[in-house]
Protein backbone atom coordinates (compact mmCIF):
# COMPACT_ATOMS: atom_id res chain seq x y z
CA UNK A 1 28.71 26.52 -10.50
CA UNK A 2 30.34 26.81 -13.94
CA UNK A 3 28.62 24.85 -16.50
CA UNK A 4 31.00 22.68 -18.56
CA UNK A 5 29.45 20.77 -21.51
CA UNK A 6 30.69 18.10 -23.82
CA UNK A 7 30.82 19.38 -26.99
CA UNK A 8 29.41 16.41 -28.52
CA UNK A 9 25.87 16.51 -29.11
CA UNK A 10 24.29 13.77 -27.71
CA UNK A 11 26.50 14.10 -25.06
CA UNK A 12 25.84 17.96 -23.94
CA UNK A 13 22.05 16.77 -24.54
CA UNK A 14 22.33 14.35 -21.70
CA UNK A 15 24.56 16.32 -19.38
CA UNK A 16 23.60 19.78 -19.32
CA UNK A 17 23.06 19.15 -15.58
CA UNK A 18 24.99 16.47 -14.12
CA UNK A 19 28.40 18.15 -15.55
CA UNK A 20 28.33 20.34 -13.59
CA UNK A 21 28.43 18.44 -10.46
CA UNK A 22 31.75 18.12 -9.43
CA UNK A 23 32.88 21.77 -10.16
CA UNK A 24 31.22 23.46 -7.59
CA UNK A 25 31.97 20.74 -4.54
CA UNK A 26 28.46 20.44 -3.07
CA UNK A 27 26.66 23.35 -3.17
CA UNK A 28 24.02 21.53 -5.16
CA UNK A 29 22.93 18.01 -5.24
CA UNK A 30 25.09 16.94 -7.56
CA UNK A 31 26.87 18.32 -8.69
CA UNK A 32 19.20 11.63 -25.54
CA UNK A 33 16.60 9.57 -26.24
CA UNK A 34 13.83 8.37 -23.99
CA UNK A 35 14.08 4.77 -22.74
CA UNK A 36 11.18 2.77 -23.91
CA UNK A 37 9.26 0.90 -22.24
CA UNK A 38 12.36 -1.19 -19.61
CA UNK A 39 15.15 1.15 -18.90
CA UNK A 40 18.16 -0.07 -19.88
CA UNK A 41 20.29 -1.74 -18.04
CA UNK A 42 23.26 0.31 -16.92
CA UNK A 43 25.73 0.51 -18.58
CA UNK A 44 29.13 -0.56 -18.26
CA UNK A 45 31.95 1.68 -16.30
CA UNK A 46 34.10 3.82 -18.74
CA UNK A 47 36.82 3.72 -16.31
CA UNK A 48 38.85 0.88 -15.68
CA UNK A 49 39.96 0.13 -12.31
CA UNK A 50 43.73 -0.73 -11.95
CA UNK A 51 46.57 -2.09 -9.21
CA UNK A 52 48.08 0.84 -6.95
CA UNK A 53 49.92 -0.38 -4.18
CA UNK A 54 49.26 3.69 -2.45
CA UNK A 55 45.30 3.18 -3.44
CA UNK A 56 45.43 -0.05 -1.63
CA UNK A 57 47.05 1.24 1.54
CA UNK A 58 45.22 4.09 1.83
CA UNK A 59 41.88 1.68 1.53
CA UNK A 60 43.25 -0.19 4.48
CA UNK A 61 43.76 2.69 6.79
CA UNK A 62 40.64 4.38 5.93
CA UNK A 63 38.70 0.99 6.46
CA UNK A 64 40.46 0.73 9.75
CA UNK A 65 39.39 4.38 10.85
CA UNK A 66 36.23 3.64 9.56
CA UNK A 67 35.90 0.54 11.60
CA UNK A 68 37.34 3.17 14.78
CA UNK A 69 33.90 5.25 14.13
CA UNK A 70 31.70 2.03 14.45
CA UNK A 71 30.82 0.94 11.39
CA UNK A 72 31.18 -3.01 11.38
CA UNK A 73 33.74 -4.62 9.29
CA UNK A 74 31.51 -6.95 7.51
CA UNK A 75 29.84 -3.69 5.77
CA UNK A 76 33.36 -2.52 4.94
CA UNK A 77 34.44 -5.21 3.76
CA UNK A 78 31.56 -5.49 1.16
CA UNK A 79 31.87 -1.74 0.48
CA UNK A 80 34.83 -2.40 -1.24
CA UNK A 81 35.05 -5.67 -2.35
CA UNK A 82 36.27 -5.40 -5.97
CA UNK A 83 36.74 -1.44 -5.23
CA UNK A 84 40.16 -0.31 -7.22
CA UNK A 85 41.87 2.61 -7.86
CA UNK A 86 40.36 4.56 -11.18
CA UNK A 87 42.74 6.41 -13.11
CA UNK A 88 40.86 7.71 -15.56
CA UNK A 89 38.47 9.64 -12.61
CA UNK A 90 41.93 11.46 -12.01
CA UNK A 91 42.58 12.77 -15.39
CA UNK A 92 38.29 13.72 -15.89
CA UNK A 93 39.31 15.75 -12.27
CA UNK A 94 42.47 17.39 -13.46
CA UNK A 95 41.45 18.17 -16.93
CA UNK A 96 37.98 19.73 -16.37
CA UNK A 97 37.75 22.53 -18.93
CA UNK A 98 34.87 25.00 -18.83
CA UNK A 99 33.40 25.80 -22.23
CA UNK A 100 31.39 29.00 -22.04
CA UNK A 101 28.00 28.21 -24.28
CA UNK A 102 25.70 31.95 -24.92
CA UNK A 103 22.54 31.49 -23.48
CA UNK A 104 20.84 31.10 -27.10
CA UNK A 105 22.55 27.61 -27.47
CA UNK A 106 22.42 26.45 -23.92
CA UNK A 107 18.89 26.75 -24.33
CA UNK A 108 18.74 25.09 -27.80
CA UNK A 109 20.48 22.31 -25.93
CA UNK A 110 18.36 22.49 -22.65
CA UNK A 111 15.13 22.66 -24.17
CA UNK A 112 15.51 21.05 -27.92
CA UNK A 113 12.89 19.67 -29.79
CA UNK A 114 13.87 15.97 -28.53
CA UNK A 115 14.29 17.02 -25.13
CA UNK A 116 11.13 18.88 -24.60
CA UNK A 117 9.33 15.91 -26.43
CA UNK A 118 10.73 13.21 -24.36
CA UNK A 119 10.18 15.50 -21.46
CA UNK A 120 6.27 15.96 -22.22
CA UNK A 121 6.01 12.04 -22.78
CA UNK A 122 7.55 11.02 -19.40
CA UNK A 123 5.32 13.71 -17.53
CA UNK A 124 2.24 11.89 -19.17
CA UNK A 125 3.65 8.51 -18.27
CA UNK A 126 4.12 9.55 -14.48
CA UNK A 127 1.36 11.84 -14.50
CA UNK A 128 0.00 10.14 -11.37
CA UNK A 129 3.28 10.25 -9.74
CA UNK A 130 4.29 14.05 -10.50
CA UNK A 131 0.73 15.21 -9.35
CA UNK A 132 1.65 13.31 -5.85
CA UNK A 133 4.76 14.82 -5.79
CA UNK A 134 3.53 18.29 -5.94
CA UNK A 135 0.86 18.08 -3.44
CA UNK A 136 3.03 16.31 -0.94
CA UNK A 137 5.71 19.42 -1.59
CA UNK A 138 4.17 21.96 -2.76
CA UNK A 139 6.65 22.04 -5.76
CA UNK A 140 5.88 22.46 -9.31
CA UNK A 141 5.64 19.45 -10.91
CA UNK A 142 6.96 20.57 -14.10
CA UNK A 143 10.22 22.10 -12.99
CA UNK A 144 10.51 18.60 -10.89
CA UNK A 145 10.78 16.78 -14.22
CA UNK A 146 13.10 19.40 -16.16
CA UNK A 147 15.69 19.09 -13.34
CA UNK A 148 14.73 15.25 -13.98
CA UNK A 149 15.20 15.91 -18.34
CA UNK A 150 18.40 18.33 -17.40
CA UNK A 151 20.54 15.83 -15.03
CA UNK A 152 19.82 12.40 -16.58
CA UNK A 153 17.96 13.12 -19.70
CA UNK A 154 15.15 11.69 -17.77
CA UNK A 155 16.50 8.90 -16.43
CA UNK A 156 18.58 7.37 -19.60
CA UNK A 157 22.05 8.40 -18.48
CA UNK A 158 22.42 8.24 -14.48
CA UNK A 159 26.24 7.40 -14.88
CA UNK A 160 27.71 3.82 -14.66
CA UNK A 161 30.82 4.39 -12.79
CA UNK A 162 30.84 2.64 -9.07
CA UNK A 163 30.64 5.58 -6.42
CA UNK A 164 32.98 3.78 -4.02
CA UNK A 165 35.43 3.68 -6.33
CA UNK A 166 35.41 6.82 -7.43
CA UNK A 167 35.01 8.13 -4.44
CA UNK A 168 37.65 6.12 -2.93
CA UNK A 169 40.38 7.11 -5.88
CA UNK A 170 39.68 10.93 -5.41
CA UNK A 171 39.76 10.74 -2.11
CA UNK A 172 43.37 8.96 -1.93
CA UNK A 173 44.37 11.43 -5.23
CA UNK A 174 44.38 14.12 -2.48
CA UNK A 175 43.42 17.27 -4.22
CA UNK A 176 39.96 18.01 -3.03
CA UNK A 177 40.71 14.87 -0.35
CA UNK A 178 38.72 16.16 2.45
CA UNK A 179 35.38 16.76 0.17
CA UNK A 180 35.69 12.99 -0.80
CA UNK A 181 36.91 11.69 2.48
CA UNK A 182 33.56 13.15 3.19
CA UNK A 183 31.69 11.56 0.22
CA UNK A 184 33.38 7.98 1.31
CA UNK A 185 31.95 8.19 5.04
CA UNK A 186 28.45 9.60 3.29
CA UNK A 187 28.13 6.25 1.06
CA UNK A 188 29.08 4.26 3.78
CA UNK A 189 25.92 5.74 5.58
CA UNK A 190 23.65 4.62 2.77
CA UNK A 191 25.20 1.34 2.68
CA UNK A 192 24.56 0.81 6.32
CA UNK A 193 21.05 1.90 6.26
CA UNK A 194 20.41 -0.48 3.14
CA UNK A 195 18.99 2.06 0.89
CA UNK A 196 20.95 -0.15 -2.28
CA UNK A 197 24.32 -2.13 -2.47
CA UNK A 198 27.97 -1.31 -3.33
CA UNK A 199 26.99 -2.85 -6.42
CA UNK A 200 23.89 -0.67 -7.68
CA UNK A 201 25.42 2.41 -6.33
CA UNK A 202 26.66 3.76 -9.82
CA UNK A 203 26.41 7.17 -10.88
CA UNK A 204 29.00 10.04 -12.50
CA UNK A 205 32.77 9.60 -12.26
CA UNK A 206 32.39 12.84 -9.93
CA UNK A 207 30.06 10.86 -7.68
CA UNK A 208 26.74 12.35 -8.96
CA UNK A 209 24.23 9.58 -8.54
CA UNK A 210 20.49 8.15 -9.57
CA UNK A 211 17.54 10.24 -11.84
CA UNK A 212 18.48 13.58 -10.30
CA UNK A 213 22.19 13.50 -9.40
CA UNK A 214 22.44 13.51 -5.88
CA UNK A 215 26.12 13.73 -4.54
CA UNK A 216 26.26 11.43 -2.01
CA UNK A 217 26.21 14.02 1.15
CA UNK A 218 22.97 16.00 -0.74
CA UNK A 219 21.59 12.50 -0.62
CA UNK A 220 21.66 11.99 3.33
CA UNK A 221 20.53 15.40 3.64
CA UNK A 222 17.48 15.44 1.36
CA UNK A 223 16.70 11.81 -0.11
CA UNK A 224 13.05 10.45 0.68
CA UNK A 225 11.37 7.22 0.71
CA UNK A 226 8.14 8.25 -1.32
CA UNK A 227 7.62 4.53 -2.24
CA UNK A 228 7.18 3.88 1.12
CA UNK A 229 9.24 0.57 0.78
CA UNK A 230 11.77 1.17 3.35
CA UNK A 231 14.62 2.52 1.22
CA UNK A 232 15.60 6.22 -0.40
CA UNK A 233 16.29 4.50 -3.84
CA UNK A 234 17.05 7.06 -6.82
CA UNK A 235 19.31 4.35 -8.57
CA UNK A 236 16.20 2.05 -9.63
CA UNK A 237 14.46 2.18 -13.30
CA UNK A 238 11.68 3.76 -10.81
CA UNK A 239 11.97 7.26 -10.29
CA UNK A 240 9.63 8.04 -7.78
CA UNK A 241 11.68 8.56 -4.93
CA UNK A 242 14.40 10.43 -7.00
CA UNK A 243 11.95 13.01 -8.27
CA UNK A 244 10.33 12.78 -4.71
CA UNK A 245 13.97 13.63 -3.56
CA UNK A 246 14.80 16.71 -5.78
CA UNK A 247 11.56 18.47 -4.72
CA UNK A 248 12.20 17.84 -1.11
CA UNK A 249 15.55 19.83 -1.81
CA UNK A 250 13.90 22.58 -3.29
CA UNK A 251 10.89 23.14 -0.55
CA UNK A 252 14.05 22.82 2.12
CA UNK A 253 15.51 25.83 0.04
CA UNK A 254 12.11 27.62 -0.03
CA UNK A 255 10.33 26.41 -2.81
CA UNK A 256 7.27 28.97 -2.82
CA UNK A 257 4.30 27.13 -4.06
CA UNK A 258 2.12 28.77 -7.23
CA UNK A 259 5.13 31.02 -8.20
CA UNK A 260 6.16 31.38 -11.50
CA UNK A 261 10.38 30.49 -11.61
CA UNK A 262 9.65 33.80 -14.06
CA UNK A 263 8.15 35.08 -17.37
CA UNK A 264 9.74 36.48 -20.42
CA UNK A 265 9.27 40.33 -20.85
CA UNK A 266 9.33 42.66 -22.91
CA UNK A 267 11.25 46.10 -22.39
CA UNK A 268 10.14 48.93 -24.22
CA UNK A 269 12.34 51.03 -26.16
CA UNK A 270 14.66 53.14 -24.77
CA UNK A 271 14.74 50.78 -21.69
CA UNK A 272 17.51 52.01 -19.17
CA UNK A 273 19.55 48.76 -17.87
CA UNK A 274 21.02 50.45 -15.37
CA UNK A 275 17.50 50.25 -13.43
CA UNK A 276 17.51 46.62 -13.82
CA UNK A 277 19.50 43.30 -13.54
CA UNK A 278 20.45 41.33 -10.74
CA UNK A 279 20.53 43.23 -7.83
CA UNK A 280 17.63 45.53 -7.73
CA UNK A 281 14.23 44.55 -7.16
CA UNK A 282 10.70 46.01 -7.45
CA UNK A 283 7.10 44.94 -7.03
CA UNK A 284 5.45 43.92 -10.74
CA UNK A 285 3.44 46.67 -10.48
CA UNK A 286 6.56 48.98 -10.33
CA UNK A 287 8.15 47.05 -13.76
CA UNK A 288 4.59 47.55 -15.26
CA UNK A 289 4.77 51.19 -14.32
CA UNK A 290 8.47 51.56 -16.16
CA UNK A 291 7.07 50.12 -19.42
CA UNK A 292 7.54 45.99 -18.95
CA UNK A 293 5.16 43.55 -20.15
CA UNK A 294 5.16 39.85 -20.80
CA UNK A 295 5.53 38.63 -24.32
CA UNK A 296 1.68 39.14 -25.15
CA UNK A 297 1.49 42.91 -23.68
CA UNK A 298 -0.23 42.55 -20.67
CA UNK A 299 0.94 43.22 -17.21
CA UNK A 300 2.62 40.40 -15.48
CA UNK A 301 0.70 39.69 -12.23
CA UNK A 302 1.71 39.62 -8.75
CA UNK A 303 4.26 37.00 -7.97
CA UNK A 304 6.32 39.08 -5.00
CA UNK A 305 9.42 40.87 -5.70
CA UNK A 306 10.73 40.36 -9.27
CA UNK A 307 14.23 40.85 -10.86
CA UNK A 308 14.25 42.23 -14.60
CA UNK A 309 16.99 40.79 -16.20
CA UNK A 310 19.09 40.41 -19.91
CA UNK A 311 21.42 37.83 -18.90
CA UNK A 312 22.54 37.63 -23.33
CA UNK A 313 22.65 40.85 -23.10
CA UNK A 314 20.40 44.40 -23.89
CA UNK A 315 19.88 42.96 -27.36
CA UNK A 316 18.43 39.52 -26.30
CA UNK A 317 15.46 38.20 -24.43
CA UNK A 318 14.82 39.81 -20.96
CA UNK A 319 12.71 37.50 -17.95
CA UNK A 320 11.36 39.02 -14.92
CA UNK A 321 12.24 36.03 -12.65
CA UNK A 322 11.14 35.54 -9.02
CA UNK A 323 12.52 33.73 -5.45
CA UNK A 324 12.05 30.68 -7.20
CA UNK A 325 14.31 31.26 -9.70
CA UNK A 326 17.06 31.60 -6.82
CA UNK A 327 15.85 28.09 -5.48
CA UNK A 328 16.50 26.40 -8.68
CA UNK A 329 19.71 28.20 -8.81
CA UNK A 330 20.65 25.93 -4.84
CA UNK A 331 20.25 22.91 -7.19
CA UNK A 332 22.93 24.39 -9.71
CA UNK A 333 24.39 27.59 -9.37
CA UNK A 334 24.22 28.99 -12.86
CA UNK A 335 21.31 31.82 -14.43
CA UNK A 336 21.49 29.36 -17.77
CA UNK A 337 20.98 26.27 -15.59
CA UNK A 338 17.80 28.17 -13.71
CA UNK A 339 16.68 29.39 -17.04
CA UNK A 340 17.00 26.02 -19.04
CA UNK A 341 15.28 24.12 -15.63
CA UNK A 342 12.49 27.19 -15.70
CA UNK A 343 12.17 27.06 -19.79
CA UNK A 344 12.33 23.56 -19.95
CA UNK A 345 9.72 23.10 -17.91
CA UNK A 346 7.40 25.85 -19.62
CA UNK A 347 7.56 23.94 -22.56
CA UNK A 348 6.95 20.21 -20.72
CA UNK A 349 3.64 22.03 -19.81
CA UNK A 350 2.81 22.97 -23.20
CA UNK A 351 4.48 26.35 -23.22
CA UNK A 352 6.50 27.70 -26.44
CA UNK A 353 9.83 28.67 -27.19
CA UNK A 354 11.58 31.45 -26.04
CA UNK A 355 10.17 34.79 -28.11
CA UNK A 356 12.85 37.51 -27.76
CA UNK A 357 15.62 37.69 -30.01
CA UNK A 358 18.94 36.65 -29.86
CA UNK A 359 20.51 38.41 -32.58
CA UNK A 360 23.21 37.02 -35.01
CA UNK A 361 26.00 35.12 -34.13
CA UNK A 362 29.38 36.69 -34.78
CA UNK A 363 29.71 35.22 -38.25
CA UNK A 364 26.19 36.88 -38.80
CA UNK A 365 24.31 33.51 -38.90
CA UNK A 366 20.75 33.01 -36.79
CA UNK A 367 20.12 29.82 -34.80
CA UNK A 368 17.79 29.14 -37.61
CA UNK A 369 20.71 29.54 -39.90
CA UNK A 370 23.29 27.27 -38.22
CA UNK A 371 20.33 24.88 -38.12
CA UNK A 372 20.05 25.17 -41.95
CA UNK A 373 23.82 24.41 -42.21
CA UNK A 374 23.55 21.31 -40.44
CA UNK A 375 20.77 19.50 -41.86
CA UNK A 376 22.07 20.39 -45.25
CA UNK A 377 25.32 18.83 -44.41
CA UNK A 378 23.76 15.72 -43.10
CA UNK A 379 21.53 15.56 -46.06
CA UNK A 380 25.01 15.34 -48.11
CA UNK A 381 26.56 12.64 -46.20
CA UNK A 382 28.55 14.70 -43.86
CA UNK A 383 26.57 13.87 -40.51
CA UNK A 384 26.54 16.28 -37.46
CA UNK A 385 24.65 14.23 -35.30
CA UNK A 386 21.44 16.01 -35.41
CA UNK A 387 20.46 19.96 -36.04
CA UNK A 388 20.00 21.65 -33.15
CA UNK A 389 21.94 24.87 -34.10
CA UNK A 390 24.96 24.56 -31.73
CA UNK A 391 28.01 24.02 -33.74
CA UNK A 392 29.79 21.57 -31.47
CA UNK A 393 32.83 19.19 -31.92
CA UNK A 394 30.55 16.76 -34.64
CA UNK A 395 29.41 20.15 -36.62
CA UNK A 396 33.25 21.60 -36.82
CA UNK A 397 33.81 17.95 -38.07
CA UNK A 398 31.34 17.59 -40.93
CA UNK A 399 32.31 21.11 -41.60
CA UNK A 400 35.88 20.75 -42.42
CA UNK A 401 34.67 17.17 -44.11
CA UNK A 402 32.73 19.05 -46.49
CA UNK A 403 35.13 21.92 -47.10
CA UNK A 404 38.04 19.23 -48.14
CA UNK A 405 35.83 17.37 -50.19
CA UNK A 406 34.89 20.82 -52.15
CA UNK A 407 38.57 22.59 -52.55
CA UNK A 408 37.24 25.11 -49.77
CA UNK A 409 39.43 26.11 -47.14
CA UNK A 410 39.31 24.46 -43.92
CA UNK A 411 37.93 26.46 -41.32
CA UNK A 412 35.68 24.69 -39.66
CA UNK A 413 33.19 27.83 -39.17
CA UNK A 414 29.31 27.99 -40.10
CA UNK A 415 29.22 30.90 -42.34
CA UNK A 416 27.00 32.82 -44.24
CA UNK A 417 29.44 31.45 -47.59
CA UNK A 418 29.18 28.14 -46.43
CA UNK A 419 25.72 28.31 -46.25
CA UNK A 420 25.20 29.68 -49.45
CA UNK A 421 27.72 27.39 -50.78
CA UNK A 422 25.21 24.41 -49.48
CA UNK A 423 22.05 25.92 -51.33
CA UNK A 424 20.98 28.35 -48.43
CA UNK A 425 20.07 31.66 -47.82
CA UNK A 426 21.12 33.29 -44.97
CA UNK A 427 18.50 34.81 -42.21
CA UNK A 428 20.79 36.91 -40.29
């Protein structure tokens, strides 16, 4: 799956997960700030639900077929009581756009300082409940609650929109109308077995849904009860059985237990690509014997067949990753999601960041750099909504802000003049 991100920061901070859901139709589950001590409640649908005389009909005969397959009329009749069509899930559909992030800030987003905070909090809080987890699955607990930080920035933003709605509208819309028809029937399942109501069952406008981001098909397949209180619930402020749920996904896809997702290496010079990447794997002993190391020079021990790859390239970081790495990549098919789920996690557990070098950016700037820029423009009034190094939408904003309000040119760009223009000194 293709990872789109908003590029609003906050907003690719939550989502780095749960964005992704829709694009990639199933193959996964799906598809900020920690709450303090009550969750909020959630919040209010962004899309408004409107008359459409087609939306209506289309209801009617599905109910009725629906009804054919034996599922009782009362339970239909609630499913979509107060159901409408949603416009605004059509245009989100039709106007996906996929922004390519490098790996250097789709891990400044996936793990950033706030993340990986929050993260190591919430694994404290549920320390009980993680440790349960992983002896019941045999699944790391920390990559359990970076799939948890990645898809709902630990539980803040599950989405608001109601699934049969949304399901409902894309289903009539027609383009991808079998997937949804199949969604529809799949929520109708959890209604009937009384996991949660029409009216708790809120999640993305793609129908990503709860802590983790279960689509509603991925939730029939692999949801649990770990509460033991009758009901698969990953929609309450609880997330027991969500977390419970996304490691019963990953030991279905092979989760092996006391493997590593991977380690970052070091290649030594003169390193021949060519004998790594993707497709070609050896024993660690075999990397060792070509010259790789991890990060502190020592061999990297026995985890089964490793891969050796550079996925920014021969001049950034390189990770020897293992069969788990391919398990997170079931969840979300992307190396940058598997990295920022394996990385994230690393650092949950009291692991640092990631050693290698990235390089400089094209305008010759260093994450460190861009950082520089923006709290230097925040600290003159032109806010871009925190420093994380990823000159998003906000950034580009405060940029050309500043730039008007100092005869400059508007560009929009984080240079190494505009740095130096703020009081900096370039790294890169």
């Amino acid at each position: 799956m293709s990872q789109t991100i908003n590029f609003s920061r906050r907003a690719a901070v939550a989502s780095l997960g749960a964005a992704t859901l829709l694009a990639g139709c199933g193959r996964g589950p799906i598809g900020a700030a920690l709450a303090g001590p009550s969750d909020p409640a959630p919040a209010r649908p962004s899309s408004v639900v409107t008359d459409n005389a087609g939306f209506d009909s289309f209801v009617a005969s599905f109910k009725n077929r629906a009804e054919g397959q034996g599922y009782p009329r009362t339970l239909l009749d609630r499913a979509f009581r107060g159901a409408g069509y949603m416009p605004d899930v059509i245009a989100k559909d039709r106007k996906q756009t996929e922004f390519t992030r490098t790996l250097e800030d789709y891990l400044a987003i996936a793990a950033s300082d706030e993340r990986v905070k929050n993260g190591r909090a919430v694994f404290q809080r549920y320390s009980s409940t993680f440790s349960k987890i992983e002896a019941r699955f045999g699944v790391d607990a920390k990559v359990v609650a970076a799939i948890w930080g990645m898809e709902s920035s630990y539980g803040v933003r599950r989405g608001s929109e109601p699934i049969v709605s949304a399901m409902a509208t894309l289903a009539y819309d027609g383009r991808r109308r079998d997937f949804f028809t199949k969604q529809l029937y799949a929520v109708l399942k959890i209604l009937r077995a009384g996991d949660t109501t029409p009216e708790n069952m809120r999640g993305s406008w793609a129908g990503a849904m709860g802590h983790t981001q279960f689509m509603p098909t991925s939730y029939l397949a692999y949801a649990v009860d770990f509460t033991g209180d009758g009901r698969r619930d990953i929609w309450a402020d609880d997330p027991t059985d969500a977390l419970a749920s996304a490691a019963n996904y990953l030991k279905t896809f092979s989760w092996t237990k006391g493997q590593p997702w991977g380690v970052e290496v070091k290649l030594p010079g003169g390193f021949d690509l060519s004998k790594a990447g993707f497709s070609i794997k050896r024993s660690p002993a075999d990397w060792a014997a070509m010259g790789v190391r991890d990060m502190n020079g020592g061999r990297v021990p026995n985890h089964g067949a490793a891969r050796v790859i550079t996925p920014a390239g021969g001049g950034g970081p390189a990770f020897m990753v293992f069969s788990n790495f391919d398990v997170i990549k079931r969840y979300n098919n992307a190396t940058s999601y598997a990295i920022g789920v394996g990385h994230l996690g690393d650092r949950i557990a009291g692991g640092g960041p990631i050693r290698g070098s990235f390089g400089p950016d094209p305008q010759g700037l260093t994450l460190e750099d861009r950082k520089d820029i923006q709290n230097r423009l925040t600290r003159k009034g032109f806010d871009t909504d925190g420093a994380d190094g990823v000159i998003g939408a906000k950034s580009e904003a405060a940029i050309r802000a500043y730039e008007a309000a100092n005869g400059l040119p508007s560009t929009g760009l984080a240079t190494k003049a505009l740095l130096i223009h703020l009081g900096g000194r370039p790294r890169g």
